[in-house]
Each structure stands twice: as structure tokens, then as C-alpha cells.
N, C-alpha and C. Protein backbone atom coordinates (compact mmCIF):
# COMPACT_ATOMS: atom_id res chain seq x y z
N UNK A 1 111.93 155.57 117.03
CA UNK A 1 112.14 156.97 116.73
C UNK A 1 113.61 157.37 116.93
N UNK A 2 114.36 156.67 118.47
CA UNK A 2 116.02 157.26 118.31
C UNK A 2 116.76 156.68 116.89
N UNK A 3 116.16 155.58 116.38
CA UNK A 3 117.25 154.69 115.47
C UNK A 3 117.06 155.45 114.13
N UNK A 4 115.39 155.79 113.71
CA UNK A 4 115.58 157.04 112.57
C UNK A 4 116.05 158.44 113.47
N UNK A 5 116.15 158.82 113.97
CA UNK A 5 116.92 160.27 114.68
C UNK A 5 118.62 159.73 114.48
N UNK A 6 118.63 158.83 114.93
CA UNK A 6 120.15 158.41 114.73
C UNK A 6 120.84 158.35 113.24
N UNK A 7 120.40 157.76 112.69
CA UNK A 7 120.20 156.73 111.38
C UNK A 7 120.52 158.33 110.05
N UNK A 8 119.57 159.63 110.54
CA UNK A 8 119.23 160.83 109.92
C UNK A 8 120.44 161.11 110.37
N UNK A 9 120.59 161.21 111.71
CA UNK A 9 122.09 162.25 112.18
C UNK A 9 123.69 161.69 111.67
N UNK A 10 123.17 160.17 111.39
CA UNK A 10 124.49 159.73 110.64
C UNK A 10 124.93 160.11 109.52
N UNK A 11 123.43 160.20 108.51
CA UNK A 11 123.82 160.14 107.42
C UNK A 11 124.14 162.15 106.93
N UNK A 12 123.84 162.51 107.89
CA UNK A 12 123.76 164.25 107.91
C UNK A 12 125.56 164.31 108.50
N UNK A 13 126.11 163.61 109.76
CA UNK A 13 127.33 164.47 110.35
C UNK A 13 128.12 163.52 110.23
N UNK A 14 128.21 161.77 109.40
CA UNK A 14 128.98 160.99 110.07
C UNK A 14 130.00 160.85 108.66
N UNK A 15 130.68 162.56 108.14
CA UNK A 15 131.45 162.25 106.82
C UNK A 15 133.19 163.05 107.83
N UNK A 16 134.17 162.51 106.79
CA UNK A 16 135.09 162.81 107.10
C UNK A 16 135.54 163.82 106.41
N UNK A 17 136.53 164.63 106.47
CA UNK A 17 137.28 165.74 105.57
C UNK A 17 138.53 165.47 104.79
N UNK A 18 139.15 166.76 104.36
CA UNK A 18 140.51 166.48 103.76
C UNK A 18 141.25 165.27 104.01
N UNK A 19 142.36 164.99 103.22
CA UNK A 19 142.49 163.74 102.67
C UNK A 19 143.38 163.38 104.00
N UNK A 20 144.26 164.07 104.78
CA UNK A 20 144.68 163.26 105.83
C UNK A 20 143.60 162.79 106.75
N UNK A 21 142.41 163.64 107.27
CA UNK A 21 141.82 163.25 108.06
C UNK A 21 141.04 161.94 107.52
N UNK A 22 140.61 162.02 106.08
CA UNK A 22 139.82 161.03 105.50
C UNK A 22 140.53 160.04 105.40
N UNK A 23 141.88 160.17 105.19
CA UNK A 23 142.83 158.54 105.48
C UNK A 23 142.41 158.15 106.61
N UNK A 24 142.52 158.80 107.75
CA UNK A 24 142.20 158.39 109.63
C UNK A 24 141.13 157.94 109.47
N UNK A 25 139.85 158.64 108.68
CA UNK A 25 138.80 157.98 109.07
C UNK A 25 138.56 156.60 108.30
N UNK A 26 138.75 156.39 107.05
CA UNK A 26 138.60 155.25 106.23
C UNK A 26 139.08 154.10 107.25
N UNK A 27 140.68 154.48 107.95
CA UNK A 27 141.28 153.63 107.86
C UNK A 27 141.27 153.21 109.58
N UNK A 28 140.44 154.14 110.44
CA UNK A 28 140.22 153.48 111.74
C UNK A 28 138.61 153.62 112.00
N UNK A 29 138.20 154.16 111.48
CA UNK A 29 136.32 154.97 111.38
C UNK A 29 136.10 155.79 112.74
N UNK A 30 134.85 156.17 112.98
CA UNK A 30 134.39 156.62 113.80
C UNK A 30 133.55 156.72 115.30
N UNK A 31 133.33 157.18 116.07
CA UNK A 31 132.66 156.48 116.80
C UNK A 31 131.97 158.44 116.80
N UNK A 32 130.59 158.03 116.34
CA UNK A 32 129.60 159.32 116.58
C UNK A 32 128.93 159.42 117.52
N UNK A 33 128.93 160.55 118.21
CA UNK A 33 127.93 160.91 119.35
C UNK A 33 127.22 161.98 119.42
N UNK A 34 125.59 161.85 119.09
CA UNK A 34 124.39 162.46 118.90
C UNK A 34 123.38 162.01 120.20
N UNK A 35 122.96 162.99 120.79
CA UNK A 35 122.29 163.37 121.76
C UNK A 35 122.50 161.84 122.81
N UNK A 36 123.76 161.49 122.82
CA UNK A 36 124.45 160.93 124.21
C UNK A 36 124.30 159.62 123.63
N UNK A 37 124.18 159.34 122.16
CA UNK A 37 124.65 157.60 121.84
C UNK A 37 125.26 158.19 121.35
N UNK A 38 126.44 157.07 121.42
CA UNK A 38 127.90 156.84 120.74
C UNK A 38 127.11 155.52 119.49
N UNK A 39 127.73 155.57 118.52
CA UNK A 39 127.26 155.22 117.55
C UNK A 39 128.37 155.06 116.34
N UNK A 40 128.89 153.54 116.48
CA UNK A 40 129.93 153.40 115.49
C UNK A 40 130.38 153.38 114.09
N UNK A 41 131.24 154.32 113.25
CA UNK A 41 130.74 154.20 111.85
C UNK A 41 132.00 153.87 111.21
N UNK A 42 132.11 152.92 110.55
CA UNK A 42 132.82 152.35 110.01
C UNK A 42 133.21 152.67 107.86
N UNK A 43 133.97 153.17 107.61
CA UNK A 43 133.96 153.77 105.94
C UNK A 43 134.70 152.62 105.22
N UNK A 44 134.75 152.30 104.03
CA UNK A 44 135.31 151.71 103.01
C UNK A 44 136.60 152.83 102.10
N UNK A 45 137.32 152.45 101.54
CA UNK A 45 138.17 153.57 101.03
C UNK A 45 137.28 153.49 99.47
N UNK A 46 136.41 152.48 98.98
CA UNK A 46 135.71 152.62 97.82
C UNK A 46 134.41 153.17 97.92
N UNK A 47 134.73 154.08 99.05
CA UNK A 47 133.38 155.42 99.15
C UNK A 47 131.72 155.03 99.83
N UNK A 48 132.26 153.93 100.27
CA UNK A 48 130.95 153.39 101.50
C UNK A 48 130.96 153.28 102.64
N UNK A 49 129.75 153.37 103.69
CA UNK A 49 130.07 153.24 105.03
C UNK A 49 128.52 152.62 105.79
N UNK A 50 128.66 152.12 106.94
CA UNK A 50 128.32 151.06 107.47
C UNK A 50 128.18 151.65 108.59
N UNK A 51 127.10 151.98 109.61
CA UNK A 51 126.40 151.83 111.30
C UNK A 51 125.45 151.19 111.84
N UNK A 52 125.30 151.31 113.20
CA UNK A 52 124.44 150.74 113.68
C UNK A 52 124.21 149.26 113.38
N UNK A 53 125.37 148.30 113.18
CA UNK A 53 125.77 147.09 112.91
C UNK A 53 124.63 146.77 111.60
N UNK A 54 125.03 147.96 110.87
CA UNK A 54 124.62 147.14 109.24
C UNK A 54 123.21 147.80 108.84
N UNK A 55 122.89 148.17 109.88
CA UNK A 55 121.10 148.41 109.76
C UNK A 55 121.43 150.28 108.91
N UNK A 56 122.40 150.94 109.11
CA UNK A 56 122.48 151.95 108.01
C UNK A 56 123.69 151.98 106.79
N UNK A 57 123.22 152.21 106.01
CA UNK A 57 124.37 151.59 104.66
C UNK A 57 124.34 153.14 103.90
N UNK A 58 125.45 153.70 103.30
CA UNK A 58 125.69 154.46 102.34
C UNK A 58 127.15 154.63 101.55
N UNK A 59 127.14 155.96 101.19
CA UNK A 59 128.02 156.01 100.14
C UNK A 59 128.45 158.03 100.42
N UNK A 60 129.84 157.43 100.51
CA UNK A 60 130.47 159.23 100.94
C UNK A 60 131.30 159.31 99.69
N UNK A 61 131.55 160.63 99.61
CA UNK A 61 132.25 161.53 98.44
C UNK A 61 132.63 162.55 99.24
N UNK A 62 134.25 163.07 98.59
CA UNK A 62 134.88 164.04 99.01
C UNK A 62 134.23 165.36 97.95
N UNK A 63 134.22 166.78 98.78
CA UNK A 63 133.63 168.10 97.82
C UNK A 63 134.55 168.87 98.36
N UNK A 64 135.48 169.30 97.96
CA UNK A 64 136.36 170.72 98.70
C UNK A 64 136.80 170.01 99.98
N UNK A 65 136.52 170.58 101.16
CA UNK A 65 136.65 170.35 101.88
C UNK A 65 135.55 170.10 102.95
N UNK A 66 134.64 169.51 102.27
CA UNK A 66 133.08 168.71 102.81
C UNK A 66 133.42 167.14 102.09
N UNK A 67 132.60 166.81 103.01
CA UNK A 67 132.24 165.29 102.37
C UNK A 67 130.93 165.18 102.52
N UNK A 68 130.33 164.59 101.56
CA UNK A 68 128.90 164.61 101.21
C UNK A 68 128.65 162.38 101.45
N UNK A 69 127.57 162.74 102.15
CA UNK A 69 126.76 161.32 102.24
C UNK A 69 125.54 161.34 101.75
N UNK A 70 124.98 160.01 101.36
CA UNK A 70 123.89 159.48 101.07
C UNK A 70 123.71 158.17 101.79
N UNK A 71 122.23 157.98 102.58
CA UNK A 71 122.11 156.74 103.01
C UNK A 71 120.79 155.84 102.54
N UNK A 72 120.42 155.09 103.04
CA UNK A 72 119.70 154.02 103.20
C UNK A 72 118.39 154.74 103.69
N UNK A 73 118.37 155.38 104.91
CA UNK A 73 117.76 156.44 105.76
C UNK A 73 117.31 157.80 105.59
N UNK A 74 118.08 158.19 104.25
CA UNK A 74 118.42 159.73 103.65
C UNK A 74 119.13 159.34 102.62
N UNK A 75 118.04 159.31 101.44
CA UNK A 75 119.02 159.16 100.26
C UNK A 75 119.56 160.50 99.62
N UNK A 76 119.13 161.77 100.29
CA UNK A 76 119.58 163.01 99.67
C UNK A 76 121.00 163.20 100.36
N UNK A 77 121.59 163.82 99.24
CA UNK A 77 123.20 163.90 99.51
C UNK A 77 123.02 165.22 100.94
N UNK A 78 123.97 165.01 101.42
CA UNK A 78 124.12 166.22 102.28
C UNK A 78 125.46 166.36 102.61
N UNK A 79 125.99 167.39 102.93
CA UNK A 79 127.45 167.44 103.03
C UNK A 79 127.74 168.56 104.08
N UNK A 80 128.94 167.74 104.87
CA UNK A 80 128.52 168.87 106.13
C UNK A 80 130.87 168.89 106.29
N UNK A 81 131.28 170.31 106.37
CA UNK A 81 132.86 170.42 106.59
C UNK A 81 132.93 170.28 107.34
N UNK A 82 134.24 169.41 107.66
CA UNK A 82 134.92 168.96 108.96
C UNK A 82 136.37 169.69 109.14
N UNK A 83 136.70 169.68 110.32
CA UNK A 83 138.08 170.29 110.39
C UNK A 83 139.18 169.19 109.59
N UNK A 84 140.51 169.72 109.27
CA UNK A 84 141.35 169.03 108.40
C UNK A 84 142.21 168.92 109.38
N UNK A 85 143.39 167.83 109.15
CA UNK A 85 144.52 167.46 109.82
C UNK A 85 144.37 166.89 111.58
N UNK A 86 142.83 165.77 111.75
CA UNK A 86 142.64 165.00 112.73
C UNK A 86 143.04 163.86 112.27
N UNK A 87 143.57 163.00 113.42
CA UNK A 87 144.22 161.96 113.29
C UNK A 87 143.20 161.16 114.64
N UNK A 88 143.95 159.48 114.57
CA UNK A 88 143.36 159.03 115.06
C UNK A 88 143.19 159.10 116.90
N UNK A 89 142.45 159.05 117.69
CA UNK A 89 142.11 159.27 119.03
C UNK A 89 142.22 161.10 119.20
N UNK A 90 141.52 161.53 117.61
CA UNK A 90 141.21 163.04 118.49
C UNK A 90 139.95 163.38 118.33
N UNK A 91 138.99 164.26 119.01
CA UNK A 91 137.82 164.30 118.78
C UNK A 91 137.27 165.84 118.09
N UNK A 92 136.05 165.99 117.42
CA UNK A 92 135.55 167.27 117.44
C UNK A 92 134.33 167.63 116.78
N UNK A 93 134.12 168.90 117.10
CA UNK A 93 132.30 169.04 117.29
C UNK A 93 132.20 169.39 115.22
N UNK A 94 131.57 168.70 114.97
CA UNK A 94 130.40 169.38 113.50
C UNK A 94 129.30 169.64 113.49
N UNK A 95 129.28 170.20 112.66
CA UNK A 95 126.85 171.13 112.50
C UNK A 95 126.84 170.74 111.16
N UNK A 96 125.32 169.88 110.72
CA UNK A 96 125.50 169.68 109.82
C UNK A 96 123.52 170.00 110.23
N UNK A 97 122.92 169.67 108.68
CA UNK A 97 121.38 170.03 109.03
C UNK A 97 120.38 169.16 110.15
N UNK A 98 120.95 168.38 110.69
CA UNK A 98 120.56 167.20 112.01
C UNK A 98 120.41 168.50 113.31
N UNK A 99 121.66 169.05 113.49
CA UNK A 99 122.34 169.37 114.17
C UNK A 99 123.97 169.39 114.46
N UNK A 100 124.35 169.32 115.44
CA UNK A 100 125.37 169.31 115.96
C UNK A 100 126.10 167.82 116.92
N UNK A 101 127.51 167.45 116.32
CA UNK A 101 127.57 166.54 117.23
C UNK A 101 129.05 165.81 117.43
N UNK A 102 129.41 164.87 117.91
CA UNK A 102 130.71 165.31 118.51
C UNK A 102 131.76 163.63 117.66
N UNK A 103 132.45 164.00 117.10
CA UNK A 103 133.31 162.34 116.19
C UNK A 103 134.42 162.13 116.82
N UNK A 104 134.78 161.11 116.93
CA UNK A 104 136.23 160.35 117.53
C UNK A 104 136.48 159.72 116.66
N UNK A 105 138.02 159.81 115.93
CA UNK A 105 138.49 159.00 115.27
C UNK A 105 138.89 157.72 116.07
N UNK A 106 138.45 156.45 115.78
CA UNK A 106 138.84 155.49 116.62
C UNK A 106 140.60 154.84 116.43
């Protein structure tokens, strides 16, 4: 039950924003934390991304200033805004329809 709760909350909060922050994230990924797992997510710059060592797989797109995912777990797009102009080792809270939860650029 945590790994679909997880697996859902990834594919709901684990997108990046505007294009500097989305460089940071492509290019060091994430480390997500939903109800006290840290949970590593790793992006492709050809619009895919990778957690929970492989066991969740999808595909992100930039919208304005949302990025929208689809997974393995949740194939419905969902798209949740992130703040713009984070770089790598800073952290911060997003709400997306999961909930709420906290990203570190690694």
C-alpha cells in the first residue's frame, strides 16, 4: 500500500518547473519526500523519469509554468506548479492532487 501511495505521489508532485529549475532537475534529479520517505527521482532531458529503482517509469512535459507527468502507476497526466529559479541543494514544499510534499534538488 506505501509503494502505490508513493508510486501515486510521484507521479502527482515529482515534476520540475521553468526551464532553469528544469535544467537542475534533469540534470541532478530529485530526492522526494512524502509522508517521511525520501524517495529518489531521477529525469531524462528526452522527457522521462525513473523511481523507486525502476519499479516507477514515466514521461514529463513542460505547460506554462507546470510540468505535467504520466506514469506507469497513473497514466493520467497531472500537472502540479513548482516555484521557478531553484537550483541544485535547495528544497521546497508543492500541492499537487496526492497532497503536499517537500523536493530537493540533488
Amino acid at each position: 500500500m506505501r509503494i502505490l501511495l508513493a508510486a501515486a505521489a510521484i507521479a502527482a508532485l515529482a515534476t520540475p518547473a521553468f526551464a532553469d529549475t528544469i535544467e537542475e532537475v534533469v540534470k541532478n534529479g530529485i530526492v522526494l519526500n512524502v509522508q517521511g520517505m525520501d524517495i529518489e527521482v531521477t529525469y531524462t532531458a528526452d522527457g522521462k523519469f525513473t523511481a523507486m529503482d525502476g519499479q516507477v517509469t514515466g514521461a514529463w512535459k513542460r505547460d506554462g509554468d507546470k510540468m505535467c507527468t504520466s506514469s506507469n502507476f497513473d497514466p493520467n497526466e497531472t500537472c502540479v506548479e513548482y516555484p521557478k529559479d531553484k537550483k541544485s541543494g535547495d528544497s521546497f514544499e508543492v500541492t499537487g492532487p496526492q497532497g503536499s510534499a517537500t523536493i530537493k534538488i540533488k
